[in-house]
Protein backbone atom coordinates (compact mmCIF):
# COMPACT_ATOMS: atom_id res chain seq x y z
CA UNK A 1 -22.53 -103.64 200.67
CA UNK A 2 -19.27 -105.33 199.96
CA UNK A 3 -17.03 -105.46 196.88
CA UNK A 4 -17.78 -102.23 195.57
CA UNK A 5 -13.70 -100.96 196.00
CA UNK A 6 -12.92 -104.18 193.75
CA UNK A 7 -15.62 -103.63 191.27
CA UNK A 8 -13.98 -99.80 190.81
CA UNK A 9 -10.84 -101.79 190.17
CA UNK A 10 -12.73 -104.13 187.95
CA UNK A 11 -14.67 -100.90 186.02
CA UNK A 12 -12.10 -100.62 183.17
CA UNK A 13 -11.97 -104.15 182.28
CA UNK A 14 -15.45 -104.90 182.43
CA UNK A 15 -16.13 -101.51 180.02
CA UNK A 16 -15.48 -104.48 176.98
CA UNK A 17 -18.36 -106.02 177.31
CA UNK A 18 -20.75 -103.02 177.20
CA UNK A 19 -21.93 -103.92 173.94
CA UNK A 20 -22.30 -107.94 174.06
CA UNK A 21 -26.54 -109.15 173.17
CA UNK A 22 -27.15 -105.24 172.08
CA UNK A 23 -27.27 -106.28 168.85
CA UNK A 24 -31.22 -107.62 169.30
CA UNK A 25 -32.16 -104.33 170.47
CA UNK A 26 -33.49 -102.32 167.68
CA UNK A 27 -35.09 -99.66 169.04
CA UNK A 28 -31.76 -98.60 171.03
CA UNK A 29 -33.47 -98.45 174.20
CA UNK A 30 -31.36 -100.25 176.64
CA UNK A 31 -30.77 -99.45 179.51
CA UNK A 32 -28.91 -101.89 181.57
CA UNK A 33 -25.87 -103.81 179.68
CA UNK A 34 -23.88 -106.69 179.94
CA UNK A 35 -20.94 -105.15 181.95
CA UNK A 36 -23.47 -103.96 184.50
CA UNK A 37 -25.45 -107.16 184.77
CA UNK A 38 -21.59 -108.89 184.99
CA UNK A 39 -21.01 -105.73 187.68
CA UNK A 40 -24.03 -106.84 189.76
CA UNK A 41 -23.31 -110.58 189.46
CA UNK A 42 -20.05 -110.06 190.78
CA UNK A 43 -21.25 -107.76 194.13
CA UNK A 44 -23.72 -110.71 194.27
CA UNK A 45 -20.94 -112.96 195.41
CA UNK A 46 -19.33 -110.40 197.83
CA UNK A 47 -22.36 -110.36 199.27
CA UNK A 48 -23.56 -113.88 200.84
CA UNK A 49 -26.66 -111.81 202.13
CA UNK A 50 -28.39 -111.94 198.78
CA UNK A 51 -29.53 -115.02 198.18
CA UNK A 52 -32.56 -114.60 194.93
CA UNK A 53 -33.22 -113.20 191.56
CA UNK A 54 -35.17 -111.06 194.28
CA UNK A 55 -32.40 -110.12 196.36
CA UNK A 56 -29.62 -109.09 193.48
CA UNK A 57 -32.59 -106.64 191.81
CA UNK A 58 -33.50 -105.41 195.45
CA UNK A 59 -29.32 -104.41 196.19
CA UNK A 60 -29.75 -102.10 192.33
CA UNK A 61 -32.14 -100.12 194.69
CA UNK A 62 -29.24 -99.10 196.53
CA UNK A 63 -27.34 -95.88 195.90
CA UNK A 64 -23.93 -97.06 196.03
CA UNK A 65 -24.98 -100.16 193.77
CA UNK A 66 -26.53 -97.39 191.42
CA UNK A 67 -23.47 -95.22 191.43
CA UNK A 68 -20.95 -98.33 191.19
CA UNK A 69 -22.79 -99.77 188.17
CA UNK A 70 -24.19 -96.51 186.38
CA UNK A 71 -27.99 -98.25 186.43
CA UNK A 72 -31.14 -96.76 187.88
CA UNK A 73 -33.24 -99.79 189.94
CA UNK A 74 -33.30 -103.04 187.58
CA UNK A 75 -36.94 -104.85 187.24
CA UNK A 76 -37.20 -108.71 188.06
CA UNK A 77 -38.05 -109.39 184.24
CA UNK A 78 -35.47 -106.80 183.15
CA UNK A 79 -32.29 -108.69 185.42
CA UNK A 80 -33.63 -112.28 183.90
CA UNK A 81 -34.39 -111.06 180.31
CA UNK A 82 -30.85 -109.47 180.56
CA UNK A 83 -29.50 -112.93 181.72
CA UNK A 84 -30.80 -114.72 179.18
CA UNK A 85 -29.86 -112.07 176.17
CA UNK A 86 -26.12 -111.05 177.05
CA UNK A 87 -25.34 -114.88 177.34
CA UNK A 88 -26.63 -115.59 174.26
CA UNK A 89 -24.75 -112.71 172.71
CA UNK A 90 -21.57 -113.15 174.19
CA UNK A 91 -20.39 -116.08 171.88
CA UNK A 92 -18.46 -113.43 169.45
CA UNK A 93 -16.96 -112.11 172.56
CA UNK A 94 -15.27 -115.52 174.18
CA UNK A 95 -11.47 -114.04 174.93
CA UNK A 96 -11.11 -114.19 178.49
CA UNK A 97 -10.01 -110.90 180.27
CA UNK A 98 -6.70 -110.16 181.21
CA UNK A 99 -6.26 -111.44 185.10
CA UNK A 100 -2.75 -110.40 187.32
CA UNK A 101 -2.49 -112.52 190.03
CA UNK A 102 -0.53 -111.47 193.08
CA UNK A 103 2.13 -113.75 194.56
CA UNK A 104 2.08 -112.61 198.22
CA UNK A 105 1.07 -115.44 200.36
């Protein structure tokens, strides 16, 4: 698995948007949240292996993606209803987050 060293670096930032689309769930069962779906999205692209809805919920049966992203394995339905939930909430939460670029070339 790549991109788990950047996704530690990534960890603190990403801890903001815990909370975005929990407002819908009354009975305070969640389990997976926004900064973990975010989390898996982004190993997703440092990975050009996984290629499906199939493939990203397969790579949360992996330990280091469980340790990385604090989830147990993710269901199908659970990775598209999250998908469809968190961006829906995430309107009150538009400010982008803080980027440094590095000027070596």
């Amino acid at each position: 698995m790549q991109g788990g060293r950047y996704l530690k670096q990534l960890a603190p930032k990403l801890e903001r948007l815990h909370d975005i689309g929990t407002s819908r769930d009354k009975a305070h069962n969640r389990d997976f949240f926004f900064d973990q779906y975010v989390g898996l999205l982004l190993l997703y692209f440092f990975n050009p292996t996984v290629t499906s809805l199939r493939g990203l919920q397969k790579m949360t049966d992996l330990d280091a993606v469980q340790r990385y992203l604090g989830v147990q394995s993710i269901s199908r339905s659970a990775l598209s209803k999250a998908a469809r939930l968190s961006i829906a909430g995430s309107s009150s939460h538009a400010e982008p987050l803080p980027v440094s670029h590095s000027s070596g070339r």
